[in-house]
Protein backbone atom coordinates (compact mmCIF):
# COMPACT_ATOMS: atom_id res chain seq x y z
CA UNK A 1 -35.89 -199.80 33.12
CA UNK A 2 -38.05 -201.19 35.95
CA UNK A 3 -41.52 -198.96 34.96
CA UNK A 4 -44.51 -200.69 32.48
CA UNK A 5 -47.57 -198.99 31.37
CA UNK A 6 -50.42 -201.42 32.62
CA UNK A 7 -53.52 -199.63 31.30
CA UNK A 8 -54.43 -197.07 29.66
CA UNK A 9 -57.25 -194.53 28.06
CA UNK A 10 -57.71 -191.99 25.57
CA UNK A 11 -60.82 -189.26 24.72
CA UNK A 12 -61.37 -188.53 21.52
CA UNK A 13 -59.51 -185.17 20.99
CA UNK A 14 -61.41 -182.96 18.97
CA UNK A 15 -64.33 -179.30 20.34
CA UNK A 16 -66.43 -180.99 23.41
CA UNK A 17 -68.29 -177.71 24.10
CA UNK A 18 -70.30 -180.35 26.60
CA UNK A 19 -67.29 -180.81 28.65
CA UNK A 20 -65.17 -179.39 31.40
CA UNK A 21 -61.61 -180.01 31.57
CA UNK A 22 -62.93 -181.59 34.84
CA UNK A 23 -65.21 -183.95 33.06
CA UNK A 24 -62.13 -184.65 30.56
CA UNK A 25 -59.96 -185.56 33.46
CA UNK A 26 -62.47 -187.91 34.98
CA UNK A 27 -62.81 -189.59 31.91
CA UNK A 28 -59.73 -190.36 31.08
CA UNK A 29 -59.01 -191.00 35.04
CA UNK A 30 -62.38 -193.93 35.31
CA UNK A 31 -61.22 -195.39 32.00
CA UNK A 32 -57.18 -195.72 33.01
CA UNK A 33 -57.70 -197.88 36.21
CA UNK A 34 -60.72 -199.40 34.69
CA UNK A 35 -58.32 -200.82 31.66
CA UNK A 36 -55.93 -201.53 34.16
CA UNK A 37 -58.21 -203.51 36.51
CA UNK A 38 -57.69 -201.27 40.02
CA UNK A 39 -59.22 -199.00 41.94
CA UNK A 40 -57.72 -195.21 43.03
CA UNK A 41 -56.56 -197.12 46.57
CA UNK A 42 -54.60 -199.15 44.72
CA UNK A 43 -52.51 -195.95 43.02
CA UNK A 44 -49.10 -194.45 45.04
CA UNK A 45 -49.01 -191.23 43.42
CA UNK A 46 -51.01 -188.51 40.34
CA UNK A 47 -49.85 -187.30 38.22
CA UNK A 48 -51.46 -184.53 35.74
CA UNK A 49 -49.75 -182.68 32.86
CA UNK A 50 -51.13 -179.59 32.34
CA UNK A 51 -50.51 -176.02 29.90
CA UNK A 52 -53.38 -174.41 31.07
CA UNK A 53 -51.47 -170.61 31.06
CA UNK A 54 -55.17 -168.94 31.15
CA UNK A 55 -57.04 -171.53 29.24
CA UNK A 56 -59.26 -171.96 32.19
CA UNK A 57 -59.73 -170.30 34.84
CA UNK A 58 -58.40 -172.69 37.49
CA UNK A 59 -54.67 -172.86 38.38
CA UNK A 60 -54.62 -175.83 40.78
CA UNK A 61 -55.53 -178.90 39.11
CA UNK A 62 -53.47 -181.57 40.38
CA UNK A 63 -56.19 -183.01 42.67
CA UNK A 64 -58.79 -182.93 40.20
CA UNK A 65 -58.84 -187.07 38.70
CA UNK A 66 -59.59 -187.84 42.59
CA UNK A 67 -63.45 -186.71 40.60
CA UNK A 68 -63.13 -189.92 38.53
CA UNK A 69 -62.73 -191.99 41.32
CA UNK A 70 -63.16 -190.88 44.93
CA UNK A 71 -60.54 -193.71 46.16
CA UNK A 72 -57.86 -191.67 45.10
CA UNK A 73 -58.28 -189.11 47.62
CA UNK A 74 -55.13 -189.51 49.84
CA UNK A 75 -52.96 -190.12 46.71
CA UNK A 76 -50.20 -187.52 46.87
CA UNK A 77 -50.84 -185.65 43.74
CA UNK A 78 -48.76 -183.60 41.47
CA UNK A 79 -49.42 -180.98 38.44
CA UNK A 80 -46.56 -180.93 35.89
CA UNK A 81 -46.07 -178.71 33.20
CA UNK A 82 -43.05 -177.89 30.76
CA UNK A 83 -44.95 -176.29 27.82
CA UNK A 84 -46.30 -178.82 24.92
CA UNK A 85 -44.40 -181.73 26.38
CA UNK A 86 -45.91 -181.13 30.01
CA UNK A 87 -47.64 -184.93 28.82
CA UNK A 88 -44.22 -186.27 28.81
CA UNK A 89 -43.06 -184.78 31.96
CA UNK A 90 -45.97 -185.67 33.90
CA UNK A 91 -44.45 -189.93 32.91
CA UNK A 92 -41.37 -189.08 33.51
CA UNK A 93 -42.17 -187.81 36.85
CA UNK A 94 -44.02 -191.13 37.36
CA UNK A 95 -40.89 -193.02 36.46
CA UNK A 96 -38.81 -191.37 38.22
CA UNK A 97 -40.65 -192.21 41.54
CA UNK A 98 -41.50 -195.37 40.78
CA UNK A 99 -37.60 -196.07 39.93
CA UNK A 100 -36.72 -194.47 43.66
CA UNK A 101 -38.84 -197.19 44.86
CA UNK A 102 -41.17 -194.52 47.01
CA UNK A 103 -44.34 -196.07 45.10
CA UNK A 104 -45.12 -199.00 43.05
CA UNK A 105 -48.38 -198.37 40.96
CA UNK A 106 -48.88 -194.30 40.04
CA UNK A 107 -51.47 -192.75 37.57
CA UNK A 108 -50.30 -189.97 35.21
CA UNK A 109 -53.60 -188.07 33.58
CA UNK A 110 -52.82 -185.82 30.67
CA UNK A 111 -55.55 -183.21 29.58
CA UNK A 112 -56.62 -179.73 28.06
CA UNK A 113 -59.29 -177.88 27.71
CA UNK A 114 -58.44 -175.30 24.61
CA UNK A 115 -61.68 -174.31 22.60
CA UNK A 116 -63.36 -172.56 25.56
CA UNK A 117 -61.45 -169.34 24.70
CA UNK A 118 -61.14 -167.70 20.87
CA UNK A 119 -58.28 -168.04 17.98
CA UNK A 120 -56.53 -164.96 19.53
CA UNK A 121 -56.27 -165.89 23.12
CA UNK A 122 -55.11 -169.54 22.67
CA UNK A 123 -52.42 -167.76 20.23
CA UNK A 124 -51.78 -165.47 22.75
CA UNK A 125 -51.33 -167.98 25.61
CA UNK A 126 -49.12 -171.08 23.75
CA UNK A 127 -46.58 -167.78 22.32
CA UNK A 128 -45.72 -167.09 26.35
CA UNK A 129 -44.64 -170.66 26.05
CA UNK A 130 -41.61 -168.86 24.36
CA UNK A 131 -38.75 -166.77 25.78
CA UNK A 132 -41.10 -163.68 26.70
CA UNK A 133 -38.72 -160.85 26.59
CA UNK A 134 -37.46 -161.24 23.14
CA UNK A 135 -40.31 -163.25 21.59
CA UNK A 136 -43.68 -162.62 23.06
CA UNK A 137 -43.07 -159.51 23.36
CA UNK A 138 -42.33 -158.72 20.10
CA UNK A 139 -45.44 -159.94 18.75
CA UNK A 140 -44.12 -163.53 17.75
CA UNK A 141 -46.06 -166.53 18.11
CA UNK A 142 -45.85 -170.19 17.09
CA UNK A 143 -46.42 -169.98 14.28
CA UNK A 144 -44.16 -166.90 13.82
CA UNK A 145 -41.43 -168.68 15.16
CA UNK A 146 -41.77 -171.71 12.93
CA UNK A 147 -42.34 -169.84 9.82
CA UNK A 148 -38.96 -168.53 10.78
CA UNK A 149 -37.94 -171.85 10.92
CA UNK A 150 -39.33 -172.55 7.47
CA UNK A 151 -37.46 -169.75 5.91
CA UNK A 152 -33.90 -170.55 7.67
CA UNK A 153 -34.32 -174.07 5.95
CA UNK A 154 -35.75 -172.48 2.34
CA UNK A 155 -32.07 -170.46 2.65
CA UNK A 156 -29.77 -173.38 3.45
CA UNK A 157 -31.69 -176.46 1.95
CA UNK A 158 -34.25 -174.98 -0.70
CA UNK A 159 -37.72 -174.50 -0.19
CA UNK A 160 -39.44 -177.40 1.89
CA UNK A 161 -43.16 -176.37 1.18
CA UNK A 162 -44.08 -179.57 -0.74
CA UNK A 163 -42.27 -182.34 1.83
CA UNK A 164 -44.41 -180.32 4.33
CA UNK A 165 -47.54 -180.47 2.50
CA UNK A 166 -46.77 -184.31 1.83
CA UNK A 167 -46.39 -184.57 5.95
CA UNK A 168 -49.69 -183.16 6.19
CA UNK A 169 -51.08 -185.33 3.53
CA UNK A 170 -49.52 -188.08 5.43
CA UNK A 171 -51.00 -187.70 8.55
CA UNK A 172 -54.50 -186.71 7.94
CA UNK A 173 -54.25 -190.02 5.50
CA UNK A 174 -53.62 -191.72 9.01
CA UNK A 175 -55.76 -189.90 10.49
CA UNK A 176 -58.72 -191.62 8.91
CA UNK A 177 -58.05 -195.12 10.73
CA UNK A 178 -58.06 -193.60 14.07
CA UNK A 179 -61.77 -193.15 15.64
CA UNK A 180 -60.17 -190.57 18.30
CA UNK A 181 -58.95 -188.16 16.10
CA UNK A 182 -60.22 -184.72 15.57
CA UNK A 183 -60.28 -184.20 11.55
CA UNK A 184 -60.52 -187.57 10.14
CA UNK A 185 -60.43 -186.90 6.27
CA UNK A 186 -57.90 -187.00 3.89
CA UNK A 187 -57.02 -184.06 2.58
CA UNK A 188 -54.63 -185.00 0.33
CA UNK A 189 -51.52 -183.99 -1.31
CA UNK A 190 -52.48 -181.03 -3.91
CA UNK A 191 -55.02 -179.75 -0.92
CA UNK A 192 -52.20 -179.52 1.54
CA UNK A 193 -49.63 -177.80 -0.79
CA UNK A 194 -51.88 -175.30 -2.51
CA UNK A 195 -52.29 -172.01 -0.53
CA UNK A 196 -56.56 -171.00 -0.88
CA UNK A 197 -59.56 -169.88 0.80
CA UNK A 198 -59.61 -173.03 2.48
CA UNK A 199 -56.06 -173.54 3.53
CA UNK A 200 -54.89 -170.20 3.67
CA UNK A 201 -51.43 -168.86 4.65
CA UNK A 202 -51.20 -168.68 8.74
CA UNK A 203 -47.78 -167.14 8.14
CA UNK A 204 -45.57 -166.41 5.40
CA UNK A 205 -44.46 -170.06 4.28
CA UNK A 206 -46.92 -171.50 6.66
CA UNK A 207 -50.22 -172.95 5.48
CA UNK A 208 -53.22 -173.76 7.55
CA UNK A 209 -52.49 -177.58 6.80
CA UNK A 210 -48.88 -177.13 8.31
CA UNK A 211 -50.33 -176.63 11.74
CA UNK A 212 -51.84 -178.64 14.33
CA UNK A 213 -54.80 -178.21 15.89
CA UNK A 214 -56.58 -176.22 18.77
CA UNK A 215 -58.33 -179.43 21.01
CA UNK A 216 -59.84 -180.68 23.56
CA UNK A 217 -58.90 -183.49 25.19
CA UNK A 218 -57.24 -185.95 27.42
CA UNK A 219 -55.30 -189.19 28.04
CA UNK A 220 -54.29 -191.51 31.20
CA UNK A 221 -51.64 -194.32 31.99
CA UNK A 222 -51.55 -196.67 34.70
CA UNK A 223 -47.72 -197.11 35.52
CA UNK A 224 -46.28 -200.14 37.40
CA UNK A 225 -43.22 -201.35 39.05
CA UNK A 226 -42.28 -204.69 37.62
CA UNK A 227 -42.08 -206.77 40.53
CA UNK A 228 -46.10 -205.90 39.79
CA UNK A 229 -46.69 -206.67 36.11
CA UNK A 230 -47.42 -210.11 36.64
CA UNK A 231 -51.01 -208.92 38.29
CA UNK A 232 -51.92 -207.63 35.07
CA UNK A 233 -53.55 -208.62 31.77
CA UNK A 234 -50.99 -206.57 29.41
CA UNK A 235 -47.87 -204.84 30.06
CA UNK A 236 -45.47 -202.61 28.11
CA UNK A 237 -42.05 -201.76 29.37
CA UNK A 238 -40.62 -198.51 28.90
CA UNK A 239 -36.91 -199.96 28.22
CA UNK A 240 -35.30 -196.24 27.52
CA UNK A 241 -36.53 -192.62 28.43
CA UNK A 242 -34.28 -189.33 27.90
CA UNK A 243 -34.67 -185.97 28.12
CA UNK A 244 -32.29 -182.81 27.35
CA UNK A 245 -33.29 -179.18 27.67
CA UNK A 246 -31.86 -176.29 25.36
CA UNK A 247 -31.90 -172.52 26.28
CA UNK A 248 -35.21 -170.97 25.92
CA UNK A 249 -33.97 -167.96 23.73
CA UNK A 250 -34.09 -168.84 19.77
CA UNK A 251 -31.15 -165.93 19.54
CA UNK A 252 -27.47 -168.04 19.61
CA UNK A 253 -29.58 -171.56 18.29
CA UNK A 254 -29.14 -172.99 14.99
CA UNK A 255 -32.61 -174.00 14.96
CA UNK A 256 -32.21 -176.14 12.06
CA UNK A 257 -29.86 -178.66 13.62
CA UNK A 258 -32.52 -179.36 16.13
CA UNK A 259 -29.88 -180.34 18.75
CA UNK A 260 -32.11 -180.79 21.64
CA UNK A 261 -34.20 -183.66 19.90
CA UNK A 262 -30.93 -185.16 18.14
CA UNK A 263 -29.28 -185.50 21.62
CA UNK A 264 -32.64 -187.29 23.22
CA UNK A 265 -32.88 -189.49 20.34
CA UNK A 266 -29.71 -190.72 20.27
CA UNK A 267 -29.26 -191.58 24.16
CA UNK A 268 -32.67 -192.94 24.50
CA UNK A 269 -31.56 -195.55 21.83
CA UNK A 270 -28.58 -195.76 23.28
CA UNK A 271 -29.62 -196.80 26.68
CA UNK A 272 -32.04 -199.17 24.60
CA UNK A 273 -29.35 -200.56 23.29
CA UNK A 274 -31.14 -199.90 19.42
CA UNK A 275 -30.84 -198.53 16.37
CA UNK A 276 -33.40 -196.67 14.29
CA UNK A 277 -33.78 -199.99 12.02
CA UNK A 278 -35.08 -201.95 15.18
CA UNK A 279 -37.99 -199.47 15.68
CA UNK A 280 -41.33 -200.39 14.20
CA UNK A 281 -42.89 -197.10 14.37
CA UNK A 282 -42.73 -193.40 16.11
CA UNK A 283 -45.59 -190.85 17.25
CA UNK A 284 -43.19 -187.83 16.34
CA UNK A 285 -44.37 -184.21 17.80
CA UNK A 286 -45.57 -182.25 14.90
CA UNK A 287 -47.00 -179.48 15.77
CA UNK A 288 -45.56 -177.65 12.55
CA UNK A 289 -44.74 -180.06 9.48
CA UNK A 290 -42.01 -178.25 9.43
CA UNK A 291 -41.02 -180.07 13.00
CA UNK A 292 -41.45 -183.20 12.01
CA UNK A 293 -39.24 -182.72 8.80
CA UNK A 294 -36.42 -181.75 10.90
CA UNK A 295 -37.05 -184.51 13.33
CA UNK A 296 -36.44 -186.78 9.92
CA UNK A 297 -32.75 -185.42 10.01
CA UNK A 298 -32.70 -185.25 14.19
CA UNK A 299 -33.36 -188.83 14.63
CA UNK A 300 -30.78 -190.05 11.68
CA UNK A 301 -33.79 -190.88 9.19
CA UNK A 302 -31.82 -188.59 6.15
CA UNK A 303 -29.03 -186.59 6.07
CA UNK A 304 -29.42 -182.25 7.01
CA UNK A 305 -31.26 -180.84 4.45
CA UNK A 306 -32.61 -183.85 2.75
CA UNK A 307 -35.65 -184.74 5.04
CA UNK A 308 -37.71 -185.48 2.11
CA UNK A 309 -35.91 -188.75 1.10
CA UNK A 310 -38.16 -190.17 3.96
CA UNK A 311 -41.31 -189.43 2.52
CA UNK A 312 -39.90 -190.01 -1.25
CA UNK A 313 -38.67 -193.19 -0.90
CA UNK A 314 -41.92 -194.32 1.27
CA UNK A 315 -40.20 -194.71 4.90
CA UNK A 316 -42.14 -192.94 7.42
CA UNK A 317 -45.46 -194.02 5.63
CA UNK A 318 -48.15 -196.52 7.33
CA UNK A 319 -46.96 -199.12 5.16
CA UNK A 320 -42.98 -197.90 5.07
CA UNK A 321 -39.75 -199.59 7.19
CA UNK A 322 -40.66 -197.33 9.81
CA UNK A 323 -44.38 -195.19 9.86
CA UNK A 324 -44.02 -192.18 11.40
CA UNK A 325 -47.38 -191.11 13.13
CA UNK A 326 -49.29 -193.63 12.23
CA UNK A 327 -51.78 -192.37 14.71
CA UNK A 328 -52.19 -188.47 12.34
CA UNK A 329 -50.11 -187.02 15.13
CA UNK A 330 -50.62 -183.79 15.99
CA UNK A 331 -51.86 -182.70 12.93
CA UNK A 332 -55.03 -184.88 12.17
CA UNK A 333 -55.66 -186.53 15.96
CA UNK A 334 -54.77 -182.49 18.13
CA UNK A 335 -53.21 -181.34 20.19
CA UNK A 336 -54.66 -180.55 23.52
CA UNK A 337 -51.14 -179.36 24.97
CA UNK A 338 -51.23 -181.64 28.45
CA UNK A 339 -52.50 -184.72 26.80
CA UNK A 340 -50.46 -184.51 23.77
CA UNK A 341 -47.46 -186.37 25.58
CA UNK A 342 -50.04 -189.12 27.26
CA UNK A 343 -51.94 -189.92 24.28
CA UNK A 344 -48.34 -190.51 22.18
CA UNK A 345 -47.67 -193.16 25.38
CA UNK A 346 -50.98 -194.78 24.73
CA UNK A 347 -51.60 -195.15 21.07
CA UNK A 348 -47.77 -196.86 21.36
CA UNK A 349 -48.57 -199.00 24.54
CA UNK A 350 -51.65 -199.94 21.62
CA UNK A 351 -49.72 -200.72 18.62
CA UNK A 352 -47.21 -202.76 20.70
CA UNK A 353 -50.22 -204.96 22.54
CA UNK A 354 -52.01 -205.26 18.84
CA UNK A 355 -55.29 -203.33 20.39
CA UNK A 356 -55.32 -200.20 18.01
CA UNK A 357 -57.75 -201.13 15.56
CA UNK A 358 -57.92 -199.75 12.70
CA UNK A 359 -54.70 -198.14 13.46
CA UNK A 360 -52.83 -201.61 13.74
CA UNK A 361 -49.34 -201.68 12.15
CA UNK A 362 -48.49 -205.33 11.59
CA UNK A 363 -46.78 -207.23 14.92
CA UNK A 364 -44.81 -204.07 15.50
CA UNK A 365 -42.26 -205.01 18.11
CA UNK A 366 -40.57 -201.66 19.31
CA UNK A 367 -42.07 -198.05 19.26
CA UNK A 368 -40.77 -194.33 19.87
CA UNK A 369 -42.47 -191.23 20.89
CA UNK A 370 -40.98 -187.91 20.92
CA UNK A 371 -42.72 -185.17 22.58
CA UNK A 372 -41.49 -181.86 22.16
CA UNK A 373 -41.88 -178.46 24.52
CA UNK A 374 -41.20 -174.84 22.64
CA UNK A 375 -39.20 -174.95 19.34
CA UNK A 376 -36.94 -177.58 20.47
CA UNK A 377 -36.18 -176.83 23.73
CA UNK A 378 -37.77 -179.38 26.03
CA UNK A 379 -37.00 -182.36 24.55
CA UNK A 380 -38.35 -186.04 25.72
CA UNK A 381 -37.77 -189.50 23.64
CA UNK A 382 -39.24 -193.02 25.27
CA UNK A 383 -38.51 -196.59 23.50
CA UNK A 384 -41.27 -198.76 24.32
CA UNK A 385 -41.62 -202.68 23.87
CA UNK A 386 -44.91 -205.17 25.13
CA UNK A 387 -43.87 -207.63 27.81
CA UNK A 388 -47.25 -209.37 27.56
C-alpha cells in the first residue's frame, strides 16, 4: 500500500449545543493540515463522510471544510456516505485516488452533528439506515434489530447479557484515559449488567449500557502518497484495507456468523501478510456490545459462541495480548455516525506514533480498525503500522 496518514485531528465527541456541524468541520479541517504542516493549496482532493439522513437541514456538505481554510477552495470535493461506516468510506475513497495516482496529498474530514434533533428523530433517522421495506417500516430500529441479534445468540450460545455488560464495563474503563471522549466514568461491571432506573432496558435484552451514544462530533486525516512522506514529521502507512458488502435485508442472513466482518478481517490480514497475534491493538465498531462480542468470534479471537473467553481470560483488555478499544469505542468516546470511521483512523495513527496520552498502549507496533455500516453489512477493516 502506497497511502500514509500524515496528520491528523480529533474534537472531543460528546453535546456541543455551541456548535454547528459547520463549526465541527472547520475544526477538525484547521487542526488536520495544521498537524500535518500544509496549507488547503497543498491538498488534491476532500473528502467528507457524512450520515446526515435529516439530522440537519443541509444535504450538500462536501464543500463545507473549504470554511476551515479558504485555500482549499478549488479542491475537488466529495461527500461519502454508506451508513455508520460513511468515516471509513470517505479513506477509502482517499486511497483509492491517491493509489490511481490522480492526486498525491487529499484530506478526508469525518463529522456529525446528532443532538440538534430529539431521542425519537435520531431513532427514527439511523433505523432508515436499514432495509426500509421490511425493517423500517415495520417499526424496527437499531436497537430492535440488535436485540434480535441478542436473542438469536441467547438461543444458540446461552444468554450473553453479562460478557456484554463486561464490554461495556470495559470500555467506559477506557474511556476514562481518553480526554475526547463523551462519558468518561467508569461505570463498572455490576452497573452495566444490572437492569434499573439508571440503566434501563432500551429493548428486551438490551440495556442502556449496551448502546452507544447519540454525539457530536468530528475527525480529519491528512493522507499522502509515499513518494511524499519524507516531507513530514510522522507518518503511518496503511499496509492493508478491505472491504465486503452483504445484502441489506436481515431475512436469508445468519446474523450471528457475522460473515461480512469475518471476510474483511481475514483479507485485510491477508494482504498484510499478518496474523491476529502480530496486532497490538483494534478500535472495533461497537455500537451494540453485542457487536463487538461477535466481532470476538469474526476476527478469530474465540471460537462461535464462546466470545467471552476474550474478556475471561483478559485478552481484549488495556493491559491484555491484544486491547480491544482501548480508546472506549463507541460506547464511552460516541458515535457521531460520519466521524466514527475517522476518529478510529486517528486514535490508531496515535497509538502507533506514541502521541495518545493517557491512552498510550506500550510501543504498540501494528493496529486494526473495523468500522461497521448497518448490522453487518458494510463492512471495512484497515491494518495500520508508523513509518516514522
Amino acid at each position: 500500500m502506497t497511502v500514509h496518514i500524515v496528520g491528523w485531528s480529533h474534537t472531543r465527541f460528546g453535546r456541543h449545543d455551541d456548535l454547528g456541524f459547520e463549526d465541527l468541520v472547520a475544526q477538525a479541517t484547521r487542526a488536520a493540515l495544521a498537524h500535518a504542516g500544509i496549507g488547503g493549496s497543498a491538498i488534491g482532493g476532500v473528502w467528507l463522510g457524512q450520515l446526515n439522513g435529516g439530522f440537519i437541514p443541509d444535504i450538500f456538505c462536501s464543500s463545507m471544510p473549504i470554511q476551515g481554510d479558504p485555500t482549499l477552495r478549488w479542491a475537488p470535493a466529495t461527500r461519502v456516505e454508506n451508513a455508520c461506516a460513511s468515516g471509513s468510506a470517505a479513506v477509502f475513497a482517499a486511497c483509492d485516488a491517491i493509489e490511481s495516482g490522480r492526486i498525491q496529498l487529499a484530506l478526508v474530514v469525518g463529522a456529525e452533528k446528532m443532538c440538534g434533533v430529539d431521542g425519537g428523530e435520531v431513532t427514527e433517522i439511523l433505523s432508515r439506515a436499514s432495509y426500509c421495506p421490511d425493517e423500517a417500516a415495520n417499526g424496527l430500529s437499531f436497537p430492535g434489530i440488535f436485540a434480535r441479534i441478542v436473542s438469536a445468540y441467547r438461543q444458540r450460545h446461552g444468554d450473553p447479557s453479562a460478557a456484554m455488560a463486561a464490554i461495556a464495563a470495559k470500555n467506559h474503563r477506557n474511556g476514562t484515559r481518553n480526554p475526547l471522549a463523551q462519558i468518561r466514568r467508569d461505570l463498572g461491571f455490576e452497573f452495566c449488567n444490572t437492569v434499573s432506573p439508571a440503566n434501563p432496558l432500551i429493548e428486551p435484552g438490551l440495556r442502556k449500557t449496551d448502546c452507544s451514544l447519540v454525539s457530536d462530533g468530528a475527525a480529519a486525516v491528512v493522507l499522502a502518497h509515499r513518494c511524499r512522506v519524507p516531507e513530514f514529521r510522522r507518518a503511518v502507512r496503511i499496509r492493508a484495507r478491505s472491504q465486503h458488502n452483504d445484502r441489506l435485508p436481515m431475512a436469508g442472513r445468519d446474523l450471528l456468523a457475522f460473515e461480512g466482518p469475518q471476510r474483511t478481517w481475514l483479507s485485510a490480514l491477508g494482504a498484510a501478510g499478518c496474523g491476529l497475534r502480530d496486532l497490538s491493538f483494534a478500535e472495533v465498531h461497537d455500537c451494540f456490545t453485542i457487536a463487538e462480542l461477535l466481532t470476538y468470534e469474526a476476527m478469530g479471537l474465540a471460537p462461535s459462541g464462546r466470545g467471552s473467553d476474550a474478556l475471561e481470560d483478559g485478552t481484549v483488555h488495556f493491559d491484555g495480548t491484544l486491547p480491544i478499544n482501548p480508546s472506549g469505542g463507541l460506547k464511552a468516546k460516541g458515535h457521531p455516525i460520519g466521524a466514527t470511521g475517522v476518529s478510529m483512523h486517528a486514535l490508531a495513527a496515535m497509538q502507533l506514533t506514541g502521541s495518545a496520552g493517557e491512552m498510550q498502549l506500550p510501543a504498540p507496533k501494528l493496529g486494526a480498525v473495523f468500522n461497521m455500516g448497518g448490522a453487518a453489512v458494510a463492512n471495512y477493516v484497515s491494518i495500520l503500522e508508523a513509518v516514522k
